[in-house]
Protein backbone atom coordinates (compact mmCIF):
# COMPACT_ATOMS: atom_id res chain seq x y z
CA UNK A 1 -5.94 -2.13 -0.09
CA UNK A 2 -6.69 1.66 0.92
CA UNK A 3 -5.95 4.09 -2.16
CA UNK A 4 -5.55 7.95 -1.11
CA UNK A 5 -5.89 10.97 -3.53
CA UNK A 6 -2.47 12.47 -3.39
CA UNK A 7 -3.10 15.43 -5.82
CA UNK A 8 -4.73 16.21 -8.97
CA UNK A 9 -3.11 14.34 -12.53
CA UNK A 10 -2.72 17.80 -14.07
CA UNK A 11 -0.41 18.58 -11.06
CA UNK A 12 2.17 16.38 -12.20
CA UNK A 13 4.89 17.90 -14.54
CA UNK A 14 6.45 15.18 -16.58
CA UNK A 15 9.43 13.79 -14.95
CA UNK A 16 9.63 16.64 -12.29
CA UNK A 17 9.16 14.46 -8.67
CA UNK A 18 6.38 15.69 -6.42
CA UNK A 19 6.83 15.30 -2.60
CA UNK A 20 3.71 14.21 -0.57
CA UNK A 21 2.75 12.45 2.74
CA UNK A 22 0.92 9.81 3.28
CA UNK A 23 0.23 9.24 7.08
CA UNK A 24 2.76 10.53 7.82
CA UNK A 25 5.15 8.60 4.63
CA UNK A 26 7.29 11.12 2.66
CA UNK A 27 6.40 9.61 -0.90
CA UNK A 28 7.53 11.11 -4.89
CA UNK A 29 4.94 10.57 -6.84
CA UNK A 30 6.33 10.74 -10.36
CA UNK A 31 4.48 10.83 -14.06
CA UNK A 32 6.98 9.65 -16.74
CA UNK A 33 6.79 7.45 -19.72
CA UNK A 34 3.25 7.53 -19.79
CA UNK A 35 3.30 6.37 -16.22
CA UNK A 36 2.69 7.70 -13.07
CA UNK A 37 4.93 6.03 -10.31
CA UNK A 38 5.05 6.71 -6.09
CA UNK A 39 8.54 5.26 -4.44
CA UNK A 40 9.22 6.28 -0.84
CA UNK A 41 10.60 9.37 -0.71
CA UNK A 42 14.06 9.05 1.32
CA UNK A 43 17.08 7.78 -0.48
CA UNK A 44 18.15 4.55 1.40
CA UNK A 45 21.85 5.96 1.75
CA UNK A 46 21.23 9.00 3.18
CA UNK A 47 18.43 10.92 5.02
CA UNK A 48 17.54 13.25 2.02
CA UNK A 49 14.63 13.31 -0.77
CA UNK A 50 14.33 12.07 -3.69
CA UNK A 51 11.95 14.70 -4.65
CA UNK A 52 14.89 17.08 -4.70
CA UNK A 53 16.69 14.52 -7.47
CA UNK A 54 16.52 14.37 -11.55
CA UNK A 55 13.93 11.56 -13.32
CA UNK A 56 15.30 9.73 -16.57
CA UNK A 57 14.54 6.42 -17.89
CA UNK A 58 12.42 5.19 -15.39
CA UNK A 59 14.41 6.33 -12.59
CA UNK A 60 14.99 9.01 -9.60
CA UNK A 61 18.85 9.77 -8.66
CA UNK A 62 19.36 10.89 -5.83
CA UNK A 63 20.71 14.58 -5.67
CA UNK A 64 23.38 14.23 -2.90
CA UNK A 65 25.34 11.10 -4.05
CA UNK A 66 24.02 10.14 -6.92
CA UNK A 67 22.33 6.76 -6.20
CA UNK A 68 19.75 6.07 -8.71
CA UNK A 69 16.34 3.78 -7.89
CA UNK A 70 14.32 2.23 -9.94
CA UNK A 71 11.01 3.83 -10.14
CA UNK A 72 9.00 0.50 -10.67
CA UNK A 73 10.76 -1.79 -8.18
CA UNK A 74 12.57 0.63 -5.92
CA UNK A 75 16.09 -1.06 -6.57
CA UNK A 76 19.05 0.89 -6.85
CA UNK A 77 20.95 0.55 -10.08
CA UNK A 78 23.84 2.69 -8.96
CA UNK A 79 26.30 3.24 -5.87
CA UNK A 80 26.54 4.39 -3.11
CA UNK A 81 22.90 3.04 -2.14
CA UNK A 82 22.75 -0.72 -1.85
CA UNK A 83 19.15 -1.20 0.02
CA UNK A 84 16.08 -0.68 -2.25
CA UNK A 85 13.31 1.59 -1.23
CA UNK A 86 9.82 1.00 -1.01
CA UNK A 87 7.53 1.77 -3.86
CA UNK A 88 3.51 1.66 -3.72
CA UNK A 89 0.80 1.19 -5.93
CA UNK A 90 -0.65 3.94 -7.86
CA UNK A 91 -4.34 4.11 -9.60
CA UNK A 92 -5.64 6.84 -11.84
CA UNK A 93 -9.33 7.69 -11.20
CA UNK A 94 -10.69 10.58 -13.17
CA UNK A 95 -7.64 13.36 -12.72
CA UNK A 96 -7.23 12.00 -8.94
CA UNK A 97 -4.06 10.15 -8.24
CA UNK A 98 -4.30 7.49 -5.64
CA UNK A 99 -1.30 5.70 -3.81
CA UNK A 100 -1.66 2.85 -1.28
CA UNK A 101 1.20 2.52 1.54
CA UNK A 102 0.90 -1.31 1.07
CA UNK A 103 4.54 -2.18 -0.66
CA UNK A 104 3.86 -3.62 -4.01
CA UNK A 105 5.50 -7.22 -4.67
């Protein structure tokens, strides 16, 4: 598995979504709850990011319909979305954060 530094630890605001790409992969990376979390950054409804949406409890919502995914699994927990959305593994190294593209199980 290939880790990439995506930014700095100190650059993450607690529960305040931070767009990056990965190859070309819009990905939130997300520190909450002690945790720091990267989901794919599209909502599976609609083309728009999650970046743009509100974290609580473990979980983005999306800003334009309100679908909200779980940030550990990628499932959605609330309508309209149905389809889950990809999240990826995430390792702390010093104040680097480093995301993989591989899909965690």
């Amino acid at each position: 598995m290939t880790f990439v530094r995506v930014c700095g630890l100190g650059e993450l605001e607690e529960d305040t979504p931070k767009r990056v790409e990965l190859d070309g992969t819009p990905v939130s990376v997300v520190r909450t709850e002690g945790e720091v979390f990267a989901i794919h950054d599209i909502c599976s409804h609609a083309n728009v990011s999650l970046a743009e949406g509100e974290v609580d409890d473990c979980h983005i919502e999306c800003w334009l319909h309100g679908s909200r995914f779980d940030l550990r699994s990628g499932k959605p927990d609330a309508l309209p979305a149905t389809r889950p959305v990809p999240v990826y593994p995430v390792k702390i190294e010093g104040d680097d954060v480093l995301v993989s593209l591989t899909q965690e199980s």
